[in-house]
C-alpha atoms as a PDB file:
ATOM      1  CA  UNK A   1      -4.747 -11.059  10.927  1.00  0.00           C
ATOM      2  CA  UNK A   2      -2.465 -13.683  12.674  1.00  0.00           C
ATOM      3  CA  UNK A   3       0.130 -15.228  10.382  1.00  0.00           C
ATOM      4  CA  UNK A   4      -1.040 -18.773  11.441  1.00  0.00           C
ATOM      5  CA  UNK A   5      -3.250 -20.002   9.151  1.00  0.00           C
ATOM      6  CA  UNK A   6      -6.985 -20.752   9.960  1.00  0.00           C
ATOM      7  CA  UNK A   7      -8.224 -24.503  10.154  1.00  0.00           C
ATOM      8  CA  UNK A   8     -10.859 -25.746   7.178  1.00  0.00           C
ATOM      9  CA  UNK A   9     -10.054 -25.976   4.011  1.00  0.00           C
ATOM     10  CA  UNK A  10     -11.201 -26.949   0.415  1.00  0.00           C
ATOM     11  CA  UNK A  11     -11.915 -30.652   0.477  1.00  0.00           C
ATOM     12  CA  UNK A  12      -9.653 -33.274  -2.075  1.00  0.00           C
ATOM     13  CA  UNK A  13     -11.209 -33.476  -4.936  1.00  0.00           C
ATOM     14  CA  UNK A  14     -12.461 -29.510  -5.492  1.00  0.00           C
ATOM     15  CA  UNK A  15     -12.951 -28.668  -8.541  1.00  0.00           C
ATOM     16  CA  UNK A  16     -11.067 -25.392 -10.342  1.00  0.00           C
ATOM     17  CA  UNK A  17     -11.782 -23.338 -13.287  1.00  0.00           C
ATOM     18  CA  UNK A  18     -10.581 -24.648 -16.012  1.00  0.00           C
ATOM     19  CA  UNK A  19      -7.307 -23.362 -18.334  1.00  0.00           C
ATOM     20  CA  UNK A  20      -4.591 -24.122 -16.451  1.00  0.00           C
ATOM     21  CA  UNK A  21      -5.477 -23.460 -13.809  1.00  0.00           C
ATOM     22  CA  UNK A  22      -5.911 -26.336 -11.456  1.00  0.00           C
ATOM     23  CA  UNK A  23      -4.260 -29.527 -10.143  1.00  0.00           C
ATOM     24  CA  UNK A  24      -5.447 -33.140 -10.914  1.00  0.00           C
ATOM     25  CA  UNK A  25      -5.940 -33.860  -6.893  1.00  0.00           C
ATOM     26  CA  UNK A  26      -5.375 -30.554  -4.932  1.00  0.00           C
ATOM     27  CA  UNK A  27      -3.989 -31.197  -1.450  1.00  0.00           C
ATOM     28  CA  UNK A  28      -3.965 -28.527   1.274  1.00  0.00           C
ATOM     29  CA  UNK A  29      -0.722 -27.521   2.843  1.00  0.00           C
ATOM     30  CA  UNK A  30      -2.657 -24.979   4.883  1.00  0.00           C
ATOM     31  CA  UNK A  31      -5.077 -21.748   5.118  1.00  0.00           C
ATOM     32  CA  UNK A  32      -3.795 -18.532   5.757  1.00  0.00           C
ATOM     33  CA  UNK A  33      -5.069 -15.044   7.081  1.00  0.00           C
ATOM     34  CA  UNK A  34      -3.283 -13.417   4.796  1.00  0.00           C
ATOM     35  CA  UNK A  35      -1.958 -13.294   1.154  1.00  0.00           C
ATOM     36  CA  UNK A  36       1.897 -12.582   1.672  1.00  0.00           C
ATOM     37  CA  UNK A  37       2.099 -15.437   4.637  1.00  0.00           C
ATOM     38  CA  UNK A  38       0.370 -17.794   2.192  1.00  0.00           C
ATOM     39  CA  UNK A  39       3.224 -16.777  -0.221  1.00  0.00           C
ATOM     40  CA  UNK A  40       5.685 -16.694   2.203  1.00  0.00           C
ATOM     41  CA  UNK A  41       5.102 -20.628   2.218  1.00  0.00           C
ATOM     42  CA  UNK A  42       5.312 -21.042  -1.819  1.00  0.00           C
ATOM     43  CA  UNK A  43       8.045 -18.933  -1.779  1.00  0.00           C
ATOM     44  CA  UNK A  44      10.218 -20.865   0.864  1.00  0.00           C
ATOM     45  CA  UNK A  45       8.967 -23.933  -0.735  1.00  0.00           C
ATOM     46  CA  UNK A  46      10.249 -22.790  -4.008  1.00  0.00           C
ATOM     47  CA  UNK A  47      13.457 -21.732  -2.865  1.00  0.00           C
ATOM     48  CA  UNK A  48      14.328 -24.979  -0.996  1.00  0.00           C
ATOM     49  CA  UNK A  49      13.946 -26.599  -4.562  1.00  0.00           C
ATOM     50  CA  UNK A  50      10.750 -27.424  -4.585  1.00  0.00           C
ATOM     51  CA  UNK A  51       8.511 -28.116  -7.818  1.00  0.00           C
ATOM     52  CA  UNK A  52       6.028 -25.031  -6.866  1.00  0.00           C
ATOM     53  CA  UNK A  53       4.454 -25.354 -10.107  1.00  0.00           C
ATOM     54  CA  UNK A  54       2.651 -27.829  -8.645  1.00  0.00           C
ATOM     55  CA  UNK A  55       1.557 -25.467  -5.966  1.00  0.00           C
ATOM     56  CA  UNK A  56      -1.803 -22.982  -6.010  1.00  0.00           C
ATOM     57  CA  UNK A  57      -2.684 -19.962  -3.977  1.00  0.00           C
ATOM     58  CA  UNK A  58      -6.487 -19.478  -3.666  1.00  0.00           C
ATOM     59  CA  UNK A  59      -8.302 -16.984  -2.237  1.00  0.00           C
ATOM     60  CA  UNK A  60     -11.453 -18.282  -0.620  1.00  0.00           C
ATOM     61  CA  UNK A  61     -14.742 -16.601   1.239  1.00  0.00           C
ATOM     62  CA  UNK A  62     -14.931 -13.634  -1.320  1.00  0.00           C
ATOM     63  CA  UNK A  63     -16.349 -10.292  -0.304  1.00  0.00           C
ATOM     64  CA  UNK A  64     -16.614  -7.399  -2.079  1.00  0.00           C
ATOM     65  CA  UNK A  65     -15.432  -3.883  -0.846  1.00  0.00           C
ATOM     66  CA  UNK A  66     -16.882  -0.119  -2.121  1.00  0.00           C
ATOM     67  CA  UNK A  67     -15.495   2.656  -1.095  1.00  0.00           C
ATOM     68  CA  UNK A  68     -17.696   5.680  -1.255  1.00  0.00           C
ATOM     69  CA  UNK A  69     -15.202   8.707  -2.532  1.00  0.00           C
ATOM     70  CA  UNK A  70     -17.830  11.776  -2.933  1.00  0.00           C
ATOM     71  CA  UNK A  71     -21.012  13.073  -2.834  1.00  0.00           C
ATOM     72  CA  UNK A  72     -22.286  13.148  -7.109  1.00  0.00           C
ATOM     73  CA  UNK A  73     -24.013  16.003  -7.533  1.00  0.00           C
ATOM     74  CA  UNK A  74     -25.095  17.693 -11.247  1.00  0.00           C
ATOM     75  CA  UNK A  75     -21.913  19.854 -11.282  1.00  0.00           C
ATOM     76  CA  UNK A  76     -20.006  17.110 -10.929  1.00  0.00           C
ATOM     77  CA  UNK A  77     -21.310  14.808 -13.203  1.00  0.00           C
ATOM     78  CA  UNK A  78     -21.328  17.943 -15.840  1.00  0.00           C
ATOM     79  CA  UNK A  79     -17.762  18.415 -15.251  1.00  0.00           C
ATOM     80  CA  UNK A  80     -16.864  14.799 -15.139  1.00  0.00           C
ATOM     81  CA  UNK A  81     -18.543  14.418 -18.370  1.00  0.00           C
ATOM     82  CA  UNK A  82     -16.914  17.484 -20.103  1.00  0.00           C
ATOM     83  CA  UNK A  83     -13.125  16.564 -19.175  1.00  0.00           C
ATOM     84  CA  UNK A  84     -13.893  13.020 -20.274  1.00  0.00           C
ATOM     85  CA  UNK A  85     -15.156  14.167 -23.394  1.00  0.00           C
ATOM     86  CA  UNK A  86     -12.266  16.813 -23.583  1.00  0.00           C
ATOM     87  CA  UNK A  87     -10.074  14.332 -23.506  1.00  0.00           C
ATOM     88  CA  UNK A  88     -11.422  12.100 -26.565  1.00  0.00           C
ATOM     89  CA  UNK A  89     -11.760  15.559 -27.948  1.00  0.00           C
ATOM     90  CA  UNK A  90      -8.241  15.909 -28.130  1.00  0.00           C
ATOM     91  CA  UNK A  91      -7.056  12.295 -29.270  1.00  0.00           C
ATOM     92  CA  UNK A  92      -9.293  12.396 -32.512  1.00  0.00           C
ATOM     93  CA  UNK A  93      -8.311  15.970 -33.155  1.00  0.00           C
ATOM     94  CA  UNK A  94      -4.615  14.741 -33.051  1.00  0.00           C
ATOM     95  CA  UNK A  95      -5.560  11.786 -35.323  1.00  0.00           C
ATOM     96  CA  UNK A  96      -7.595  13.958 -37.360  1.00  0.00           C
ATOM     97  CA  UNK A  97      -5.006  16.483 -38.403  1.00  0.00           C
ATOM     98  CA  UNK A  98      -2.637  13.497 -38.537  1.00  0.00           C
ATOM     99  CA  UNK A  99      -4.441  12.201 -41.981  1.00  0.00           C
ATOM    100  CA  UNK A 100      -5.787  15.724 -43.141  1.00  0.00           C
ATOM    101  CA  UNK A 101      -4.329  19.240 -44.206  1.00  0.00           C
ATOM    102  CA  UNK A 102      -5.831  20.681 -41.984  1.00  0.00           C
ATOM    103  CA  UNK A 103      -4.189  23.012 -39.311  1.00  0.00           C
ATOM    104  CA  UNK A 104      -3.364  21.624 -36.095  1.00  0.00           C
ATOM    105  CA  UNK A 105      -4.397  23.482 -33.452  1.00  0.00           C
ATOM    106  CA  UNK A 106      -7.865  24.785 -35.055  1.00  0.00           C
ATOM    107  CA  UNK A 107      -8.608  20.844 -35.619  1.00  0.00           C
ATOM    108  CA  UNK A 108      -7.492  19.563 -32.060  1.00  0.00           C
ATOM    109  CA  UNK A 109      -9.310  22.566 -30.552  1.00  0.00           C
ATOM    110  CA  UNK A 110     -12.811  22.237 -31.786  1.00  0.00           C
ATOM    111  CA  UNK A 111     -12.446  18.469 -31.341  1.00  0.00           C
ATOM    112  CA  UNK A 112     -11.671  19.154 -27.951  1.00  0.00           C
ATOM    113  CA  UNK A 113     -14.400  21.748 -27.744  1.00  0.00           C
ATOM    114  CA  UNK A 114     -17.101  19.487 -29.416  1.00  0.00           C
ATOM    115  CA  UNK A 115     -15.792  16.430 -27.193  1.00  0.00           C
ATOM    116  CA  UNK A 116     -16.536  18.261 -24.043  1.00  0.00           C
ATOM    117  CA  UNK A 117     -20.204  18.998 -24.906  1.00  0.00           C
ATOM    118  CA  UNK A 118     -21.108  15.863 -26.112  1.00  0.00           C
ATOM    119  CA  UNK A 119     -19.010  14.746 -23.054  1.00  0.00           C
ATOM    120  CA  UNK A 120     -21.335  16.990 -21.049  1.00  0.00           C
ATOM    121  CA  UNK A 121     -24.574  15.927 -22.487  1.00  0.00           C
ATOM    122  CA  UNK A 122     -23.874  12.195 -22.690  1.00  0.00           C
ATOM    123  CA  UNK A 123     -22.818  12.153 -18.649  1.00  0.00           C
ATOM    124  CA  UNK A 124     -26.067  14.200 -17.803  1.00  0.00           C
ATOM    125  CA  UNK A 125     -28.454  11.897 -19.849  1.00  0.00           C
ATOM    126  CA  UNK A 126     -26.932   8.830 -17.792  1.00  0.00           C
ATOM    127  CA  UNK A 127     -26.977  10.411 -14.581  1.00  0.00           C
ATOM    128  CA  UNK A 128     -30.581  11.913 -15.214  1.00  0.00           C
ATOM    129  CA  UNK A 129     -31.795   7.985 -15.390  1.00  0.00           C
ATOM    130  CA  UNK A 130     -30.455   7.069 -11.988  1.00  0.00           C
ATOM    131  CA  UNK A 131     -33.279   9.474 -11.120  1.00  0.00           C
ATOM    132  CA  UNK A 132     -31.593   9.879  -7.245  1.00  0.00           C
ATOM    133  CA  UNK A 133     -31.236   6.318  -6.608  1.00  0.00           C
ATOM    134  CA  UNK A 134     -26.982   6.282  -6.794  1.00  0.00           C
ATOM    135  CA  UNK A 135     -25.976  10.034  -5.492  1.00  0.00           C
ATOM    136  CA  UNK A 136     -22.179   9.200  -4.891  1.00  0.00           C
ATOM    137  CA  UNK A 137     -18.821   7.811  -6.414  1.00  0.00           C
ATOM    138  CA  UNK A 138     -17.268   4.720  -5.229  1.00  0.00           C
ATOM    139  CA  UNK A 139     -14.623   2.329  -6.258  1.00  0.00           C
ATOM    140  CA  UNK A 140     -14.962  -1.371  -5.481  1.00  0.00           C
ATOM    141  CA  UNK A 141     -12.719  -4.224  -4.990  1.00  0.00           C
ATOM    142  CA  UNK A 142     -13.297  -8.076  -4.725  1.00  0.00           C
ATOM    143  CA  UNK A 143     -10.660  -9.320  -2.077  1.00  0.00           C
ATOM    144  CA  UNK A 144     -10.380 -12.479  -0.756  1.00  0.00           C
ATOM    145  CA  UNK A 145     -10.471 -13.508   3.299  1.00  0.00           C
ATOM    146  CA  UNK A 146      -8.880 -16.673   3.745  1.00  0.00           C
ATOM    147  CA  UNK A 147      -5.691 -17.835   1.293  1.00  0.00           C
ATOM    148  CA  UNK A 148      -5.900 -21.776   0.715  1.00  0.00           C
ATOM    149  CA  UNK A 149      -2.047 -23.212  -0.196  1.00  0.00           C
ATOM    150  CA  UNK A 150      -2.700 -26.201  -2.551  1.00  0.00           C
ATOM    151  CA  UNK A 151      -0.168 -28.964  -3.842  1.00  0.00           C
ATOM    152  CA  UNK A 152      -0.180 -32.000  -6.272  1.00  0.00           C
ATOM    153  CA  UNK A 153      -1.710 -35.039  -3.890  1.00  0.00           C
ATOM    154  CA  UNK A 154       1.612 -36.636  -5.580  1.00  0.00           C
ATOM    155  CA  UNK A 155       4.018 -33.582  -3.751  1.00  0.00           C
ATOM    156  CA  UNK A 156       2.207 -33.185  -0.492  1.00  0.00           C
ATOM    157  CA  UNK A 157       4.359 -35.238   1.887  1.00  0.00           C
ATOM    158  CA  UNK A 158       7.632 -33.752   0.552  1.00  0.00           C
ATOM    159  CA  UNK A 159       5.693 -30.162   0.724  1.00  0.00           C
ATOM    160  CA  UNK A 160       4.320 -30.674   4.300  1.00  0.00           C
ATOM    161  CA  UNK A 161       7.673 -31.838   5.422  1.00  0.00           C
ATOM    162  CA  UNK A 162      10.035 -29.099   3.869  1.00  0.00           C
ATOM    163  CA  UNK A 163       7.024 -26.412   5.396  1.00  0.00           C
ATOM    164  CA  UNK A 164       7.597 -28.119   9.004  1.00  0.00           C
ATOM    165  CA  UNK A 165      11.081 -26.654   8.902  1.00  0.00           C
ATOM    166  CA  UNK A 166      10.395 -23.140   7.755  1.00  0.00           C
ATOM    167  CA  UNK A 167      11.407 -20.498   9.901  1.00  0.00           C
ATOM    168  CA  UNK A 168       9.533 -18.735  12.428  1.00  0.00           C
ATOM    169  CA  UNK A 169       5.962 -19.288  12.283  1.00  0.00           C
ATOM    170  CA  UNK A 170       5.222 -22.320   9.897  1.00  0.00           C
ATOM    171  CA  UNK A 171       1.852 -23.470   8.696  1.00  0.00           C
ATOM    172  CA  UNK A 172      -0.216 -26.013  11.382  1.00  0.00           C
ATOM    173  CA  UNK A 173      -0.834 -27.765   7.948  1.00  0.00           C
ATOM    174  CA  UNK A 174      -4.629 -29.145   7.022  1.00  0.00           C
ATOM    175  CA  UNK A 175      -5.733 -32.550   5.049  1.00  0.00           C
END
């Protein structure tokens, strides 16, 4: 994406979640295509002396992202299911002998043992309900499209003006 950023913008007066996290009358100082250019900006702001904690970054025109990593088949999910049980297995066979006189490695082992099964079962019985409708992995991320530089409506002339003499490409800034 081009390092210019894109024309629109959140209007005056938006409102922001609350808890800190928002500015009393939010002024645009531009939109960008991308996150580090829109921190580029804070960041030159901030080092020019700038009071940036009157500055926000938002990330605008959501869209989510899965990434489909394998095929999930029942050997899969049985496996899956056993290591992850293996796993807890093993942590509350370690806590186990911790608090008991019991020997360690008998304790951690059938823990581990027992962990896997119920590991095994408990992954099957979940996968089993899906009945065929969700036969892969994914992982999915939320990422943003368009990065929206805010400022204090009281700090936006002084903000606008230090941005106008940033190096290289600097913000066409937006009202």
């Amino acid at each position: 994406m081009s390092n210019q950023p894109m024309s629109g913008g959140l209007s005056r007066n938006r409102q922001v979640p609350p808890g800190g996290l928002n500015l009393e009358y939010p002024m645009s100082l531009g939109i960008f295509g991308e996150y580090l250019d829109a921190q580029r900006a804070v960041d030159y702001l901030s080092d020019n002396e700038f009071p940036v904690q009157n500055c926000m970054i938002v990330g605008t025109e959501l869209k989510q992202i899965e990434r489909v990593i394998a095929r999930l088949t029942w050997g899969r999910v049985l496996a899956g299911g056993a290591a992850s049980g293996a796993w807890f297995g093993a942590f509350i066979g370690l806590i186990l002998s911790m608090f008991s006189n019991v020997h360690v490695v008998p304790a951690v082992l059938s823990t581990i043992i027992f962990g896997a099964i119920f590991g095994a079962v408990w992954a099957a019985s979940g996968y089993s309900l899906t009945r065929g409708q969700r036969d892969f992995q994914s992982v999915t991320q939320v990422v943003a499209t368009k990065y929206e530089v805010l400022v204090e409506h009281k700090f936006a002339q002084q903000a606008r003006e230090l941005l106008d003499r940033m190096p290289g490409a600097g913000p066409t800034l937006t009202n």
